[in-house]
N, C-alpha and C. Protein backbone atom coordinates (compact mmCIF):
# COMPACT_ATOMS: atom_id res chain seq x y z
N UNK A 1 -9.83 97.07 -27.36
CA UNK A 1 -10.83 97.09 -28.42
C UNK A 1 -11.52 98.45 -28.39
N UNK A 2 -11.50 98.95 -28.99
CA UNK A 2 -11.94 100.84 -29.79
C UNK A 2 -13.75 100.26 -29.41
N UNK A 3 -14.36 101.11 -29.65
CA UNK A 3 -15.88 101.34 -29.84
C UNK A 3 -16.26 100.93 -31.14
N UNK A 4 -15.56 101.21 -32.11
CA UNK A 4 -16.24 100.37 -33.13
C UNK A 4 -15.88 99.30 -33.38
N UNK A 5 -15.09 98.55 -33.18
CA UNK A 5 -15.15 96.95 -33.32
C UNK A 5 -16.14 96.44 -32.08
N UNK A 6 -16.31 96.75 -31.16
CA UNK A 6 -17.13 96.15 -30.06
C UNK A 6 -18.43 96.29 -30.87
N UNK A 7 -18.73 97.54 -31.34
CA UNK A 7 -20.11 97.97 -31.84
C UNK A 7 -20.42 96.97 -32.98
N UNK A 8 -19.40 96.71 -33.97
CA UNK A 8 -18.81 95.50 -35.15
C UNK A 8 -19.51 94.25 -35.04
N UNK A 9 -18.93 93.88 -34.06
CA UNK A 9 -19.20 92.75 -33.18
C UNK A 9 -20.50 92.50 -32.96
N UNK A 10 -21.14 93.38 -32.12
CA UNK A 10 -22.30 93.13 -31.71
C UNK A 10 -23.35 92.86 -32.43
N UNK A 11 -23.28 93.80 -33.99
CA UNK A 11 -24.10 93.86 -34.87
C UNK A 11 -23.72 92.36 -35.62
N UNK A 12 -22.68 91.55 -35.28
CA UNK A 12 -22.41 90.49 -36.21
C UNK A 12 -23.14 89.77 -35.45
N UNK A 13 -22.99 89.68 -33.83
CA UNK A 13 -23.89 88.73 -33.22
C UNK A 13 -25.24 88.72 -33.18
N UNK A 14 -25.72 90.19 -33.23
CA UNK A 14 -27.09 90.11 -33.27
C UNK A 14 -28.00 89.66 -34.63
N UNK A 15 -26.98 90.00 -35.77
CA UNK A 15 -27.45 89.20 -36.80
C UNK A 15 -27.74 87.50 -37.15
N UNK A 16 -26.48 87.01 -36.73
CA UNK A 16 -26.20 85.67 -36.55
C UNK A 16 -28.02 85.08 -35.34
N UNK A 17 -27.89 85.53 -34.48
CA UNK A 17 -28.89 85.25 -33.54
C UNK A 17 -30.19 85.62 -34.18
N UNK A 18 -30.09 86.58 -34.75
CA UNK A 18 -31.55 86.84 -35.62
C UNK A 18 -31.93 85.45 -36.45
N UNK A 19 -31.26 85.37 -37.50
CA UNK A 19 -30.90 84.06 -38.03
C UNK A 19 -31.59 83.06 -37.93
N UNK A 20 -30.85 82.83 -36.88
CA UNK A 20 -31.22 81.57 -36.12
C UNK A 20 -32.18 81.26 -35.45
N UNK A 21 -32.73 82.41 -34.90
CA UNK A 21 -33.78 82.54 -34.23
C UNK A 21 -35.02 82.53 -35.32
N UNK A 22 -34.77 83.04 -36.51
CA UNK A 22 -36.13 82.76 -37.61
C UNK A 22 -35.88 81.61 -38.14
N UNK A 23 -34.66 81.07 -38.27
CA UNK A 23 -34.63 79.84 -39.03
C UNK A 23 -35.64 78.60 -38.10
N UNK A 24 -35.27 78.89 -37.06
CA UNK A 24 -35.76 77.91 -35.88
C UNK A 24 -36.88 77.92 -36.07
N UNK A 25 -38.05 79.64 -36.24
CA UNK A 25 -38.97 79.85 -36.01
C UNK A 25 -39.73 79.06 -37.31
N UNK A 26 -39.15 79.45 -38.14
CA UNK A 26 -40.11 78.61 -39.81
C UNK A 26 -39.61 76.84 -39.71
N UNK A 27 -38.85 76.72 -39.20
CA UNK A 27 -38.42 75.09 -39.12
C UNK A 27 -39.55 74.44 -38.33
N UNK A 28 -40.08 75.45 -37.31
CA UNK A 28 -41.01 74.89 -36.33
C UNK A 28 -42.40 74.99 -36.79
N UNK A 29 -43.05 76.40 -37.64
CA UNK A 29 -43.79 76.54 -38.30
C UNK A 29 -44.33 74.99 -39.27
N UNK A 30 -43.12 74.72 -40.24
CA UNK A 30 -43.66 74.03 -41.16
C UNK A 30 -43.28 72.50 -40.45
N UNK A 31 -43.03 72.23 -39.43
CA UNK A 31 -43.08 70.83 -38.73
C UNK A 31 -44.64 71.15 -38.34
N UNK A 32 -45.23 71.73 -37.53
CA UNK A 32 -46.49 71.89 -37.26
C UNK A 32 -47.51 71.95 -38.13
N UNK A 33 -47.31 72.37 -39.47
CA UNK A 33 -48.19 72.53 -40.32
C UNK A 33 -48.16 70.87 -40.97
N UNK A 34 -46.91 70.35 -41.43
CA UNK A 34 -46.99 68.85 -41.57
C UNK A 34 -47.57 67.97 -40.52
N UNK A 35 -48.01 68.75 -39.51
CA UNK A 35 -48.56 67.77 -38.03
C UNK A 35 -49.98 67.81 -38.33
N UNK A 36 -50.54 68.87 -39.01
CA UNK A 36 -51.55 69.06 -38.95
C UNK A 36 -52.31 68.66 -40.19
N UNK A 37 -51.50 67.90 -41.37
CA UNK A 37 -51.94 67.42 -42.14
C UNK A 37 -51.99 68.67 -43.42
N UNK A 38 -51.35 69.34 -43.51
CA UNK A 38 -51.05 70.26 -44.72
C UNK A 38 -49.92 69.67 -45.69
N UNK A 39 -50.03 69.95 -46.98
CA UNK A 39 -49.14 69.41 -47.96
C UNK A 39 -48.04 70.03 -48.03
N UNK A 40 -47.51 69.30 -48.06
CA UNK A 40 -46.03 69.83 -48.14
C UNK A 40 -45.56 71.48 -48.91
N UNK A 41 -45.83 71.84 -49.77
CA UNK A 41 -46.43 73.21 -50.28
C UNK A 41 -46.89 74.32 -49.38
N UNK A 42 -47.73 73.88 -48.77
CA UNK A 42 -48.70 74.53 -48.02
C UNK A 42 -47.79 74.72 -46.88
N UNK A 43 -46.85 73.39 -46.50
CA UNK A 43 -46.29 73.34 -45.36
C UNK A 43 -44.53 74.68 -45.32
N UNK A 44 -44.30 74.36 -46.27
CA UNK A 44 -43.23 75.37 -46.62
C UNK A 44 -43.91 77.04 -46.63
N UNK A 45 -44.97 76.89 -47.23
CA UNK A 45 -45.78 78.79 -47.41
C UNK A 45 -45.68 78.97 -45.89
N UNK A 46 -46.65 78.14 -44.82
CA UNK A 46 -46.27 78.72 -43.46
C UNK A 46 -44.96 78.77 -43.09
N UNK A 47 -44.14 77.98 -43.60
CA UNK A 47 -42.86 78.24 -42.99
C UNK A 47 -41.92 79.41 -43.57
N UNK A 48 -42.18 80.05 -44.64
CA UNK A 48 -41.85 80.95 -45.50
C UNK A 48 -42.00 82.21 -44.78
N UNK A 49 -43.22 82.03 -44.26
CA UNK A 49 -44.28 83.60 -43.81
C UNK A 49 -43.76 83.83 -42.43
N UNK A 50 -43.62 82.24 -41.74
CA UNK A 50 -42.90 82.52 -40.48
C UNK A 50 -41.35 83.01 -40.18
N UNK A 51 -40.76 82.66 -41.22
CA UNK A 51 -39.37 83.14 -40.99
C UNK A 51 -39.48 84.54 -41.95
N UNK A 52 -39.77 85.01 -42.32
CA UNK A 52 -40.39 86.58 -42.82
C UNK A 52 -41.10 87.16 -41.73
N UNK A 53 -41.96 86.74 -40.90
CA UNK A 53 -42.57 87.70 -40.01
C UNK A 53 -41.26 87.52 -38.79
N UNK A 54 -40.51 86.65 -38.63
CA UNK A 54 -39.77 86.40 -37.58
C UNK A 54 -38.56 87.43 -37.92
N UNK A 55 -38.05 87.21 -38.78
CA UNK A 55 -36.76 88.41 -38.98
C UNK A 55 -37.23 89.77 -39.13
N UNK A 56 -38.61 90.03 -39.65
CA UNK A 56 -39.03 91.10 -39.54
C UNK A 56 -38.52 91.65 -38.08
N UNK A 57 -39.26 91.20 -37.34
CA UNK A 57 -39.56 91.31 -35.96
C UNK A 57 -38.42 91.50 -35.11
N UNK A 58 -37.61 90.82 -35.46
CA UNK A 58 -35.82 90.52 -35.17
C UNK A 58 -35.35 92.04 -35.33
N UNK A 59 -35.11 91.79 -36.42
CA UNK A 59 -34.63 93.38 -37.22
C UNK A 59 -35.31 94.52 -36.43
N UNK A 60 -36.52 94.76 -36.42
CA UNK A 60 -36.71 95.93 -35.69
C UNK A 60 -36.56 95.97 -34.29
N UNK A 61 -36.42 95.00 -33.46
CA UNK A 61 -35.96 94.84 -32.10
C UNK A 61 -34.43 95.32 -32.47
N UNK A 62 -33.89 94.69 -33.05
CA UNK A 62 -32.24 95.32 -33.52
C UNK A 62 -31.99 96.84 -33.60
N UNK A 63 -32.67 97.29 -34.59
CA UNK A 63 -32.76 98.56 -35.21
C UNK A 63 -32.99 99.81 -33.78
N UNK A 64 -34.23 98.70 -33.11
CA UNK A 64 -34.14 99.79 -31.90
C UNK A 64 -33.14 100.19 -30.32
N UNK A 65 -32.66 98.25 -30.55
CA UNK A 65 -31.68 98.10 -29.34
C UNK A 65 -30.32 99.13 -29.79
N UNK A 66 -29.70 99.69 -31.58
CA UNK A 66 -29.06 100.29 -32.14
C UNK A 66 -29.20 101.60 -31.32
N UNK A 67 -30.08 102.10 -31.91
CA UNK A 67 -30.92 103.82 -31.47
C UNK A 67 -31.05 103.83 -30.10
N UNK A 68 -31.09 102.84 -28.98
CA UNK A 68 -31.42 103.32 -27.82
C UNK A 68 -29.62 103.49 -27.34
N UNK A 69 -28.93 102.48 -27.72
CA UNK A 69 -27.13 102.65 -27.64
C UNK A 69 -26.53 103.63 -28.01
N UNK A 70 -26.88 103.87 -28.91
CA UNK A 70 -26.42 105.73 -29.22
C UNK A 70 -26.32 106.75 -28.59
C-alpha cells in the first residue's frame, strides 16, 4: 500500500468516526433535553447545536492531526 491510499484511508476513517461521534453526541443532547422536560422542538434545537458544535470540534482536531502528519 503506497502513502496515499494509507493517507485515503485514514481520512475515510477519521471521517466515519467523526460522524459518529457527533451523531452520538446530539442523540445524547436531545435525550437529555427530553429528560428535562423540553418540547420536543426545543429538544431537537439542542440536539442540532450539539452535533454542529461536535463536528465542528471533530474537524478541527482532524485538520490538525492532517498538518502535524505532514
Amino acid at each position: 500500500m503506497n502513502s496515499s491510499a494509507g493517507m485515503l484511508g485514514l481520512l475515510v476513517l477519521v471521517t466515519l468516526v467523526a460522524g459518529l461521534v457527533a451523531a452520538l453526541a446530539a442523540a445524547l443532547a436531545g435525550l437529555l433535553a427530553r429528560m428535562d422536560g423540553a418540547s420536543v422542538a426545543a429538544a431537537a434545537l439542542r440536539a442540532g447545536g450539539a452535533f454542529s458544535v461536535a463536528l465542528t470540534v471533530l474537524t478541527a482536531l482532524a485538520a490538525l492531526g492532517v498538518s502535524l502528519l505532514r
